[in-house]
PDB file of N, CA and C in Angstrom:
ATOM      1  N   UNK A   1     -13.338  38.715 -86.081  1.00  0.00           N
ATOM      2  CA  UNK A   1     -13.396  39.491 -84.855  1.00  0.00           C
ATOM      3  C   UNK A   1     -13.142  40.957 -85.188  1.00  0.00           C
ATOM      4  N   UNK A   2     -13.760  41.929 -84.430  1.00  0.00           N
ATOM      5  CA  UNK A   2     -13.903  43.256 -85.195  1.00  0.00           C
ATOM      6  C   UNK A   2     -12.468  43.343 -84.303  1.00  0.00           C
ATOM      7  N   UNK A   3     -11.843  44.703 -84.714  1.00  0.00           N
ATOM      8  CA  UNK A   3     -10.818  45.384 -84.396  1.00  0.00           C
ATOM      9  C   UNK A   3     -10.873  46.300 -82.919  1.00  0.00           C
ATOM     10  N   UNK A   4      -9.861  46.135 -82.320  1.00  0.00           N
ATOM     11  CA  UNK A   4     -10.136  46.910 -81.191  1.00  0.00           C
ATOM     12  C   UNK A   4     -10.612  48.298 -81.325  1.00  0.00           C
ATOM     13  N   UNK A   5     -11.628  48.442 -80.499  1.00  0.00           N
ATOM     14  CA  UNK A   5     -12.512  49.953 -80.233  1.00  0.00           C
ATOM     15  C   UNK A   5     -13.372  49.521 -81.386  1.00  0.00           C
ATOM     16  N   UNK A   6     -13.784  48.582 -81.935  1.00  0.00           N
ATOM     17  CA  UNK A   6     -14.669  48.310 -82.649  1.00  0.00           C
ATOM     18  C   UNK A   6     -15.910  47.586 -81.471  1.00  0.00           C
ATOM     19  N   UNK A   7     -17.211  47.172 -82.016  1.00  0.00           N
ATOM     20  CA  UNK A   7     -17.928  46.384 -81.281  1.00  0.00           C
ATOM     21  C   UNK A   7     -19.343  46.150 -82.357  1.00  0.00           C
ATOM     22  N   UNK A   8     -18.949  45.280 -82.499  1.00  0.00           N
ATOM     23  CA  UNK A   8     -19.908  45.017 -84.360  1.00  0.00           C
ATOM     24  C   UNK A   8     -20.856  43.690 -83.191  1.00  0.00           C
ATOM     25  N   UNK A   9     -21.998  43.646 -83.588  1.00  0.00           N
ATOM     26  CA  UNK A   9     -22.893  43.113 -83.116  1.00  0.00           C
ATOM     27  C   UNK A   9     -23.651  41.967 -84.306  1.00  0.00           C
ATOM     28  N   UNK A  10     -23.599  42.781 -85.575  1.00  0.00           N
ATOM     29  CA  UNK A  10     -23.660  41.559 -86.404  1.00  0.00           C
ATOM     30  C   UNK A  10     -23.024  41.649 -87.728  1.00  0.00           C
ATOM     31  N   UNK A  11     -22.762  40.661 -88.538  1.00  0.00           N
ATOM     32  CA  UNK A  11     -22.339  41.023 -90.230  1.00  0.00           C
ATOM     33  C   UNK A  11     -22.947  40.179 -90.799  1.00  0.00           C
ATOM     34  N   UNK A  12     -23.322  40.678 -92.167  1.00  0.00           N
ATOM     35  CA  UNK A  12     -23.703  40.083 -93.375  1.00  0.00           C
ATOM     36  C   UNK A  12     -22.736  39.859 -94.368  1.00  0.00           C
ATOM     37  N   UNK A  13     -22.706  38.630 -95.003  1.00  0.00           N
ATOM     38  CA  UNK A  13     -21.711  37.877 -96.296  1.00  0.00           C
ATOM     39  C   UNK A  13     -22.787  38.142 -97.685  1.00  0.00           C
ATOM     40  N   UNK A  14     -22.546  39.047 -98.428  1.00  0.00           N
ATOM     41  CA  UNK A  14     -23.073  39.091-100.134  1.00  0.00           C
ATOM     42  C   UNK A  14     -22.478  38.502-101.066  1.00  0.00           C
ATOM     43  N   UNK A  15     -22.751  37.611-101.829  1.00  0.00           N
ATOM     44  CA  UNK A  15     -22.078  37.142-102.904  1.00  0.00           C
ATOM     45  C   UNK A  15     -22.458  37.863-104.200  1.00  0.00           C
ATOM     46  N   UNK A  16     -21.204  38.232-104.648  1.00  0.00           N
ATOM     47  CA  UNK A  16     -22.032  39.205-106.486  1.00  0.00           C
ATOM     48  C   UNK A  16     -20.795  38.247-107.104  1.00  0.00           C
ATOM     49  N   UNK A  17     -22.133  38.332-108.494  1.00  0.00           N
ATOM     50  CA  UNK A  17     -21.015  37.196-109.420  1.00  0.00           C
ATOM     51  C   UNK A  17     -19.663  37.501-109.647  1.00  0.00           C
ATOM     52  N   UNK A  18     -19.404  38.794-109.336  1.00  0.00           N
ATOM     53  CA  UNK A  18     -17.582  38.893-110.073  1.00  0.00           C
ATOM     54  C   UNK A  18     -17.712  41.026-109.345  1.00  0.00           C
ATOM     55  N   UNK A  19     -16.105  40.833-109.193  1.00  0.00           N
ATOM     56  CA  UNK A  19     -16.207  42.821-108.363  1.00  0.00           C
ATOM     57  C   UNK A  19     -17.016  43.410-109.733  1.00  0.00           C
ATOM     58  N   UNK A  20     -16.819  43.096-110.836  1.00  0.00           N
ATOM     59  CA  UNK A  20     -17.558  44.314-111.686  1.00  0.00           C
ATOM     60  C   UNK A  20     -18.854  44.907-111.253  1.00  0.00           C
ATOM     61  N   UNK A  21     -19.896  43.548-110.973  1.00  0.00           N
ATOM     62  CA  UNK A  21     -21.007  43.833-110.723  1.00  0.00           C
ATOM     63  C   UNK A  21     -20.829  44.755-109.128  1.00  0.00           C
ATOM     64  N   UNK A  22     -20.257  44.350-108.353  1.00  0.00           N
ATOM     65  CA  UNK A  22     -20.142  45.384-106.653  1.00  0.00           C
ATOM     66  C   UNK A  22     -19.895  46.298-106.992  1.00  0.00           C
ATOM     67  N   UNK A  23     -18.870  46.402-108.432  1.00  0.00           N
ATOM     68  CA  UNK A  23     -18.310  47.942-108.249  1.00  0.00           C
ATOM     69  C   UNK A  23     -19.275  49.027-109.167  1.00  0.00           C
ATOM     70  N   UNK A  24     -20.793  48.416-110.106  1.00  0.00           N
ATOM     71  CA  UNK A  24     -21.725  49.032-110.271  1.00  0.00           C
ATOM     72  C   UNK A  24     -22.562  49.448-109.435  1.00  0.00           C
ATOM     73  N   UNK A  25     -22.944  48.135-108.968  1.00  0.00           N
ATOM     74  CA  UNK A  25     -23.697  48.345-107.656  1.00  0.00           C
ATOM     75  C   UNK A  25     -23.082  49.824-106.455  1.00  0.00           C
ATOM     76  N   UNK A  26     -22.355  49.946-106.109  1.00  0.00           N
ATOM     77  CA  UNK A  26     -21.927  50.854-105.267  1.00  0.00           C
ATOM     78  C   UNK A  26     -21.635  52.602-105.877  1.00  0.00           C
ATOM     79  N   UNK A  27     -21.453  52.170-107.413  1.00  0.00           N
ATOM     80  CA  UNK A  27     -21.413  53.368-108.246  1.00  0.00           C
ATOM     81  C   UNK A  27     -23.024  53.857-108.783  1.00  0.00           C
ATOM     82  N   UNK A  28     -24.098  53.175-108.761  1.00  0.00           N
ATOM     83  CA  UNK A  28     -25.328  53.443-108.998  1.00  0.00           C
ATOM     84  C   UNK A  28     -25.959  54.709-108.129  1.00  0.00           C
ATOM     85  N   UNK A  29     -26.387  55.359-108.694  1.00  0.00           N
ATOM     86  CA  UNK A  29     -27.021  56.288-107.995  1.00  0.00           C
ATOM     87  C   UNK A  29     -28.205  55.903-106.985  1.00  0.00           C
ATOM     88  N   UNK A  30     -28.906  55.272-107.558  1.00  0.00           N
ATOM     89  CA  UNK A  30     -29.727  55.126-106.739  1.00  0.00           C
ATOM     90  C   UNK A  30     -29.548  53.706-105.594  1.00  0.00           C
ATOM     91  N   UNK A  31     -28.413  53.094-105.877  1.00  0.00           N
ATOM     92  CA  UNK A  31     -27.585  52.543-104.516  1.00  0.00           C
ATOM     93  C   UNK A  31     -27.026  54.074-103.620  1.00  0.00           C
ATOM     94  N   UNK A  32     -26.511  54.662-104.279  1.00  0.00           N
ATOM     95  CA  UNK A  32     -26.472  55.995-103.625  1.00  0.00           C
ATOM     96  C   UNK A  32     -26.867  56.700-102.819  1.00  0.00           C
ATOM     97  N   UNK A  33     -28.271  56.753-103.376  1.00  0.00           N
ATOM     98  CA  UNK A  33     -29.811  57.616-102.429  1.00  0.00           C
ATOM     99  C   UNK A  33     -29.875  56.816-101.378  1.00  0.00           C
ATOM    100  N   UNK A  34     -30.107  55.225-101.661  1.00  0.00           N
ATOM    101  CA  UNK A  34     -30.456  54.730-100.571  1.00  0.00           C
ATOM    102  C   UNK A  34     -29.236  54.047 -98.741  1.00  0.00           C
ATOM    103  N   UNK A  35     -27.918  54.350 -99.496  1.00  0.00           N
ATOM    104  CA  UNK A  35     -27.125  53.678 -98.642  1.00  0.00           C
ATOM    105  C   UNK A  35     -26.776  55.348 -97.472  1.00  0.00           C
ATOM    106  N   UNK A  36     -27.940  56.420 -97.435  1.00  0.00           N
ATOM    107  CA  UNK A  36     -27.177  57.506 -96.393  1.00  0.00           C
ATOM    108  C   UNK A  36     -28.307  56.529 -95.751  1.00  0.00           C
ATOM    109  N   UNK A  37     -29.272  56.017 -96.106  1.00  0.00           N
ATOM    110  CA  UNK A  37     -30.014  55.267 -94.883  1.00  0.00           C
ATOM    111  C   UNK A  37     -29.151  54.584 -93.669  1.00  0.00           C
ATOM    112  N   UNK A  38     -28.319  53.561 -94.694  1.00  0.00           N
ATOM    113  CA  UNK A  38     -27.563  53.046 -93.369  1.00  0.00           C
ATOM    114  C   UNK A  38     -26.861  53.762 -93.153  1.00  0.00           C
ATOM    115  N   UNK A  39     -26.024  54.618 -93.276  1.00  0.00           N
ATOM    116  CA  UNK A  39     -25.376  55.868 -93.152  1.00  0.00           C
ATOM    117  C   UNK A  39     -25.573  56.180 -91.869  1.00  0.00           C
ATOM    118  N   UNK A  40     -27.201  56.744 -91.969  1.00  0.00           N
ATOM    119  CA  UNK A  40     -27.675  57.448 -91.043  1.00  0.00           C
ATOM    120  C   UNK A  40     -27.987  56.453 -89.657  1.00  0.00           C
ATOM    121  N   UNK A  41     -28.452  55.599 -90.429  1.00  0.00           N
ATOM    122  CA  UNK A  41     -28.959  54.301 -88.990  1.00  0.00           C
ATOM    123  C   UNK A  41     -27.847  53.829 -88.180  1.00  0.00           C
ATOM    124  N   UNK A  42     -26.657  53.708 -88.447  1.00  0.00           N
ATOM    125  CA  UNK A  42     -25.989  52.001 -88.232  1.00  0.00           C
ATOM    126  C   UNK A  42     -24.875  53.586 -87.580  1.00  0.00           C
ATOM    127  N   UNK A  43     -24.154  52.749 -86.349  1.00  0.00           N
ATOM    128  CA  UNK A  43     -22.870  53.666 -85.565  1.00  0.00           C
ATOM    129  C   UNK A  43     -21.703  53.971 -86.583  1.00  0.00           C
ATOM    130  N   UNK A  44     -21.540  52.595 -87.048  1.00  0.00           N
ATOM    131  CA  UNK A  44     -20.457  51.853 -87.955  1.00  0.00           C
ATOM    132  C   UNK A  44     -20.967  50.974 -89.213  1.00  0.00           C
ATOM    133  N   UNK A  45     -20.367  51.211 -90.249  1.00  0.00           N
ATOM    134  CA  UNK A  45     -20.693  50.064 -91.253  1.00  0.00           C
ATOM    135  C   UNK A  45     -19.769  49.513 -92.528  1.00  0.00           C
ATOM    136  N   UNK A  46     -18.863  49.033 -92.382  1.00  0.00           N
ATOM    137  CA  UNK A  46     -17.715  48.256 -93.361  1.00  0.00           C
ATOM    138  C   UNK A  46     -18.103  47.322 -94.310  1.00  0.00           C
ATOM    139  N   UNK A  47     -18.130  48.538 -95.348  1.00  0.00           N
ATOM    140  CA  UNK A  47     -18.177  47.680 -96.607  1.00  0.00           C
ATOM    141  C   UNK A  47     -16.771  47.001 -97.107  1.00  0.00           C
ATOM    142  N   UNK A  48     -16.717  45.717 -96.803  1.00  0.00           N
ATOM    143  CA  UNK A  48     -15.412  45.364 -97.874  1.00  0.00           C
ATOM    144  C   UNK A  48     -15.750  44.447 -98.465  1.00  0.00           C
ATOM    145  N   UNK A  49     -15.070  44.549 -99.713  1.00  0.00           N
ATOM    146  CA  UNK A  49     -14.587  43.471-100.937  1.00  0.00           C
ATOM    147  C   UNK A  49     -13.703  42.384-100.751  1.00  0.00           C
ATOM    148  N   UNK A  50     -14.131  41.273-100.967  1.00  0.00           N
ATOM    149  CA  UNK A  50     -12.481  40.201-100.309  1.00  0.00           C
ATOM    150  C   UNK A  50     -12.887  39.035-101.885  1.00  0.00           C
ATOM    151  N   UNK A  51     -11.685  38.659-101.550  1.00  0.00           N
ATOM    152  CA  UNK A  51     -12.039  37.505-102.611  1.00  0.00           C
ATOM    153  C   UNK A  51     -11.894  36.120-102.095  1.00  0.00           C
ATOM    154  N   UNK A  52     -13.350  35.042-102.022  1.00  0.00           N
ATOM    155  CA  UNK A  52     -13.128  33.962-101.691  1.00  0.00           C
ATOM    156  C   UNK A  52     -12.006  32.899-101.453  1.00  0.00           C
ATOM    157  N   UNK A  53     -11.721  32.371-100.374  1.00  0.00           N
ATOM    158  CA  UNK A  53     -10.423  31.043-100.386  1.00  0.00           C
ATOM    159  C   UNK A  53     -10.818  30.614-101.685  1.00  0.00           C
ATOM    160  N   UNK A  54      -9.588  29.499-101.967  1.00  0.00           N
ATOM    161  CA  UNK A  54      -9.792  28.768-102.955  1.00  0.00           C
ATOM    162  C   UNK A  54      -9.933  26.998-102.174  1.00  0.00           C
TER     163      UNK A  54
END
């Protein structure tokens, strides 16, 4: 459930094999260029990292 004064309409779940690979992915430049897209599109957008239950 989003946080109050939030109002999230939908989310997506990514699986990357292990944080190393997310934390390239997000350091890539050209993940870079392309993420002012959602930037620009989306009101709100929360990227987080969590680590699966066991």
């Amino acid at each position: 459930m989003a946080e109050e004064g939030q109002s999230w309409d939908a989310v997506i779940v990514v699986r990357y094999p292990d944080r190393a690979a997310f934390s390239r992915m997000v350091a890539d430049p050209d993940y870079q260029e392309v993420t002012r897209l959602r930037t620009e599109a989306l009101t709100e957008a929360v990227l987080q990292a969590i680590t699966p239950w066991s």
